[in-house]
C-alpha atoms as a PDB file:
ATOM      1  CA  UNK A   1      95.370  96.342 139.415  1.00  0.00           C
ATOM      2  CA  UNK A   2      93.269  93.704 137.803  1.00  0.00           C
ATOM      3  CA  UNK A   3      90.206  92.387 140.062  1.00  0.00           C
ATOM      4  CA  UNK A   4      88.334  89.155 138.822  1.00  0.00           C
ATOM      5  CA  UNK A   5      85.604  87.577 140.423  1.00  0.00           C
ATOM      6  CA  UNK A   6      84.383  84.281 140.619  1.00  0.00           C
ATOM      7  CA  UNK A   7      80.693  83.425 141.216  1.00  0.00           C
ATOM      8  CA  UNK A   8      78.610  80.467 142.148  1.00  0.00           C
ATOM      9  CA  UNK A   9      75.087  81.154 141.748  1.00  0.00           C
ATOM     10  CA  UNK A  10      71.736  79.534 142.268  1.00  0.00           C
ATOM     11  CA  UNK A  11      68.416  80.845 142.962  1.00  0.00           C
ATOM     12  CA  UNK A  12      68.605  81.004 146.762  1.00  0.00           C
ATOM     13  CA  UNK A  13      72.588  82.638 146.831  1.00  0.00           C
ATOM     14  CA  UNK A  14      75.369  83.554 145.086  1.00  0.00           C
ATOM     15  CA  UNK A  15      78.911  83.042 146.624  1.00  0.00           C
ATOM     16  CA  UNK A  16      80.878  86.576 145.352  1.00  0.00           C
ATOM     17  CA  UNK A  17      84.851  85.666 145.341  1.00  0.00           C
ATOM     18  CA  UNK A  18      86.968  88.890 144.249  1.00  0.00           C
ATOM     19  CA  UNK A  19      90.247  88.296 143.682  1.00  0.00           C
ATOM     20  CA  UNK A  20      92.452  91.482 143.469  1.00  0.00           C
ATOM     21  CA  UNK A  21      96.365  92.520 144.219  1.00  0.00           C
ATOM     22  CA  UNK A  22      96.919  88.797 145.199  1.00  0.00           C
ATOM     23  CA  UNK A  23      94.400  88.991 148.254  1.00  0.00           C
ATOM     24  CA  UNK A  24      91.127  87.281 148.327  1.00  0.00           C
ATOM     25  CA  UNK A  25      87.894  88.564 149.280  1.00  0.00           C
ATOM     26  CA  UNK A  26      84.458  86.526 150.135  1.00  0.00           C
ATOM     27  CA  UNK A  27      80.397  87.815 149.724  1.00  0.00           C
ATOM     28  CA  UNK A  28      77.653  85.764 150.463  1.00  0.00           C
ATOM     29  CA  UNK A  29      74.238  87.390 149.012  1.00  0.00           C
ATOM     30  CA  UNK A  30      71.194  86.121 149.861  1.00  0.00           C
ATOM     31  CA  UNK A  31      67.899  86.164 147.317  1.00  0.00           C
ATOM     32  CA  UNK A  32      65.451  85.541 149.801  1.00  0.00           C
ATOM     33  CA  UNK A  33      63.339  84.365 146.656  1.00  0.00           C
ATOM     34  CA  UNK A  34      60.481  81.955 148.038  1.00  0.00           C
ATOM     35  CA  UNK A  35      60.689  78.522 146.297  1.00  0.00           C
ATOM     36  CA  UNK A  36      58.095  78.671 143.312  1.00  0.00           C
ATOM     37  CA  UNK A  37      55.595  76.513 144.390  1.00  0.00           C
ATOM     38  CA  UNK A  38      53.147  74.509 141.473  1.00  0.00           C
ATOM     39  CA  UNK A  39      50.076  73.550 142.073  1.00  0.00           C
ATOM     40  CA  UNK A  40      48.370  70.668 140.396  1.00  0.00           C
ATOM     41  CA  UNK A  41      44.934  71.422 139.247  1.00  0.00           C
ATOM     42  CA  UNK A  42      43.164  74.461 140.833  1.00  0.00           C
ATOM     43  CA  UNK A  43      40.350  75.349 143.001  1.00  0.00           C
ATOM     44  CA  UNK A  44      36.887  76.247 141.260  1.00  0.00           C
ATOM     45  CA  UNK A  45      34.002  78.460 142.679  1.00  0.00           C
ATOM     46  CA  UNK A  46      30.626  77.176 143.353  1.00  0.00           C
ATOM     47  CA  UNK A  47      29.768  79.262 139.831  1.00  0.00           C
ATOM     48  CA  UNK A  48      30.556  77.616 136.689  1.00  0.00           C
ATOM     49  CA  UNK A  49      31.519  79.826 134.830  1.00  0.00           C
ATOM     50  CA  UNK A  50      33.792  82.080 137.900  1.00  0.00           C
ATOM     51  CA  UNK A  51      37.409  82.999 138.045  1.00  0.00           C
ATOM     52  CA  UNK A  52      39.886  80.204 139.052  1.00  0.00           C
ATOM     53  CA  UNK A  53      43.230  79.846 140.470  1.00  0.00           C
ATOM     54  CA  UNK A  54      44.675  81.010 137.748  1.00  0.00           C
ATOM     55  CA  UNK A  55      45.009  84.321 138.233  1.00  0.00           C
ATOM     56  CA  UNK A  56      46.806  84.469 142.209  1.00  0.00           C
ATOM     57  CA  UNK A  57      49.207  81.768 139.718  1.00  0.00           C
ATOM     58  CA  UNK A  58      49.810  84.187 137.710  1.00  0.00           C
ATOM     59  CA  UNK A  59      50.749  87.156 140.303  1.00  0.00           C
ATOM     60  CA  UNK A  60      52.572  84.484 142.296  1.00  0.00           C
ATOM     61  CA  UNK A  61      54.788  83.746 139.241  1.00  0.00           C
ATOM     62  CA  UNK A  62      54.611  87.677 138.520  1.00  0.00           C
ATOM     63  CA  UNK A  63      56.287  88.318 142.358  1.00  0.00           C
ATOM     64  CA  UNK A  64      58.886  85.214 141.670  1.00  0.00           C
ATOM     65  CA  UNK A  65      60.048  87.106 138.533  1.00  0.00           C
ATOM     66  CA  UNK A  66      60.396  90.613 140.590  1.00  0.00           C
ATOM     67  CA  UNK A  67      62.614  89.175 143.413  1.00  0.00           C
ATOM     68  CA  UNK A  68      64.601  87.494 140.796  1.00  0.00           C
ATOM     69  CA  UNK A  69      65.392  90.430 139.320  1.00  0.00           C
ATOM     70  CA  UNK A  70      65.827  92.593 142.108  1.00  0.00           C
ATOM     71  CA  UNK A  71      68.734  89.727 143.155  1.00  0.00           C
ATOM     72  CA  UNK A  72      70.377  89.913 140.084  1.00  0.00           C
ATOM     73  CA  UNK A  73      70.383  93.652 140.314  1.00  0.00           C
ATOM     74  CA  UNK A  74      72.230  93.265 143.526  1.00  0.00           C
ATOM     75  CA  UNK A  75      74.400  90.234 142.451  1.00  0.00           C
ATOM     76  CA  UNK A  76      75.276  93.083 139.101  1.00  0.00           C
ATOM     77  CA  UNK A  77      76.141  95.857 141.836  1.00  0.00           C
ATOM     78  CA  UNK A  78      78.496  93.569 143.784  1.00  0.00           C
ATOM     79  CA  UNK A  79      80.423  92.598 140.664  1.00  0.00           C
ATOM     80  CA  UNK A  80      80.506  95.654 138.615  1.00  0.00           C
ATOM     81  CA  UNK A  81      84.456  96.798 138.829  1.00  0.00           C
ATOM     82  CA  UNK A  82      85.345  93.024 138.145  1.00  0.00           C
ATOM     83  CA  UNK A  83      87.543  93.246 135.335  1.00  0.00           C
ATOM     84  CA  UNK A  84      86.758  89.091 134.241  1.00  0.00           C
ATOM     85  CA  UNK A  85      83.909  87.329 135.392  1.00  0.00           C
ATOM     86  CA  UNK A  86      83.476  83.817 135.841  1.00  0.00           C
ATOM     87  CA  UNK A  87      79.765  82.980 136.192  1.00  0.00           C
ATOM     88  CA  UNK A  88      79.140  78.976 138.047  1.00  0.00           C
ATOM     89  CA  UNK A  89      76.677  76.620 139.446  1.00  0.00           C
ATOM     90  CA  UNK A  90      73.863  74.304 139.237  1.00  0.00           C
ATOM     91  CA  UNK A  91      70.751  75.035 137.639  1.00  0.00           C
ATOM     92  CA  UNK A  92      69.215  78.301 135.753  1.00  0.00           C
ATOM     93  CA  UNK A  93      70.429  81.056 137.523  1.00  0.00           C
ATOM     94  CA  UNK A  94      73.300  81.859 136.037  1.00  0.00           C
ATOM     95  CA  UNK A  95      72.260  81.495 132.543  1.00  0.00           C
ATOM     96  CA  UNK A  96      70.115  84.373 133.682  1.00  0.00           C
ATOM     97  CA  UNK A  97      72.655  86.014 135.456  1.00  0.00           C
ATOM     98  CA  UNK A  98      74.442  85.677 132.138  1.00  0.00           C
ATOM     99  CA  UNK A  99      71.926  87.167 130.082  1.00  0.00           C
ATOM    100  CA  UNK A 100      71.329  90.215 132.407  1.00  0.00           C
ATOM    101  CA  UNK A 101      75.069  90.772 132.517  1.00  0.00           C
ATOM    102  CA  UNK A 102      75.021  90.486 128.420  1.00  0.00           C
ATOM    103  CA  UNK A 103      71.854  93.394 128.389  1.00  0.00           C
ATOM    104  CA  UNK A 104      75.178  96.045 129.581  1.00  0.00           C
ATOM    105  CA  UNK A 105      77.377  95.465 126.803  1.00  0.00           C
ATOM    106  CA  UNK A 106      80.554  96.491 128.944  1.00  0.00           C
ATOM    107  CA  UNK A 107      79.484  93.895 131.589  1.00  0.00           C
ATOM    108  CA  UNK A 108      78.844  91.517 129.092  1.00  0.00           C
ATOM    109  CA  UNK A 109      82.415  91.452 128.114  1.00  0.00           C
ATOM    110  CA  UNK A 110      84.101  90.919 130.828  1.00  0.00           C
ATOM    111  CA  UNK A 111      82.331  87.356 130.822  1.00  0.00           C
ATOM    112  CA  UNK A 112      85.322  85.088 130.720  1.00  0.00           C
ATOM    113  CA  UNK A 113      83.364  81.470 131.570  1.00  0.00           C
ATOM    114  CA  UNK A 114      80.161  80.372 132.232  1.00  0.00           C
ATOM    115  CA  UNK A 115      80.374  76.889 133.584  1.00  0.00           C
ATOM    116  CA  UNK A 116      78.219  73.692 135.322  1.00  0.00           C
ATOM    117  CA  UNK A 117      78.797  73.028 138.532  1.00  0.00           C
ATOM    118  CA  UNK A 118      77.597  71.074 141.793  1.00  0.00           C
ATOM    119  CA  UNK A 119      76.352  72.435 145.359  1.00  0.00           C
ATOM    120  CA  UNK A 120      80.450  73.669 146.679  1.00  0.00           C
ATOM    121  CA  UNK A 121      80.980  74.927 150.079  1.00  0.00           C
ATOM    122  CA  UNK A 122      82.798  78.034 150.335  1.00  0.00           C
ATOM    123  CA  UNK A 123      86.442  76.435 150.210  1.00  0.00           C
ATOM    124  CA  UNK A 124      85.751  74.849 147.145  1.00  0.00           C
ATOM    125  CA  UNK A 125      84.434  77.825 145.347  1.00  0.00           C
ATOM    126  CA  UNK A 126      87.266  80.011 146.369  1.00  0.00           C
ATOM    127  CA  UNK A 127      89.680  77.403 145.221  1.00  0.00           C
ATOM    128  CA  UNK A 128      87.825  77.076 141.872  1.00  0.00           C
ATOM    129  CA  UNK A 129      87.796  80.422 141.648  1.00  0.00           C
ATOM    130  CA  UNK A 130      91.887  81.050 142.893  1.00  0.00           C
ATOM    131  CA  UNK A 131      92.667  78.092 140.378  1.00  0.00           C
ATOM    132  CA  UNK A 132      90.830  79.849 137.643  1.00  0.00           C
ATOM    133  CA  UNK A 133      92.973  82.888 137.833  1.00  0.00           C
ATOM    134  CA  UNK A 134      95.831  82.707 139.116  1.00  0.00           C
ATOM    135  CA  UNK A 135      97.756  80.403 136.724  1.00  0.00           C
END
């Protein structure tokens, strides 16, 4: 039997909807990703010519990057029998998610639609997703 999946993605969560043998099933992941925060200007030492901010920037941006990833990994794991994949949402995530997908060339394929959307509740991604689909 065919399974596709439907997913609305941001940084914060992705919203898993597998559709398979006519029955509908719902997975909420969580990225626990902290919000990257940007500073304006930084902090200098008492020595002109010491280390800034720059640096804990740098590993902050460094950690945001990791836990990214690591979600994406788990987003890939949750998805990986879906035989079409329709990839949703606001923002940049799922042009990453996209690209990450695209790095497995058998993944990659299975990439039927990559589209824009709003913040949905649940209801509405399912029935995006169901509407999609089932045709």
């Amino acid at each position: 039997m065919k399974q596709n999946v439907g997913l609305w993605i941001d940084h914060r969560k992705a919203i898993v909807v597998t559709i398979k043998n006519d029955k509908e099933l719902m997975r909420v992941i969580e990225s626990n990703v902290e919000p990257r925060v940007r500073l304006s200007g930084g902090s200098r030492t008492a020595s002109p010519y010491g280390p800034q901010e720059v640096a804990s920037e740098g590993k902050r941006d460094e950690r945001y990057r990791h836990h990214l990833d690591a979600y994406y990994r788990e987003v890939i794991r949750a998805i990986r029998n879906a035989d079409s994949i329709l990839i949703f949402g606001p923002g940049e995530a799922k042009g990453e998610l996209k690209k990450a997908l695209e790095e497995s060339r058998e993944l990659g394929r299975r990439i039927v639609g990559v589209e824009s959307a709003d913040k949905m509740t649940q209801r509405q991604i399912a029935t995006k997703v169901r509407d999609y689909f089932v045709k």
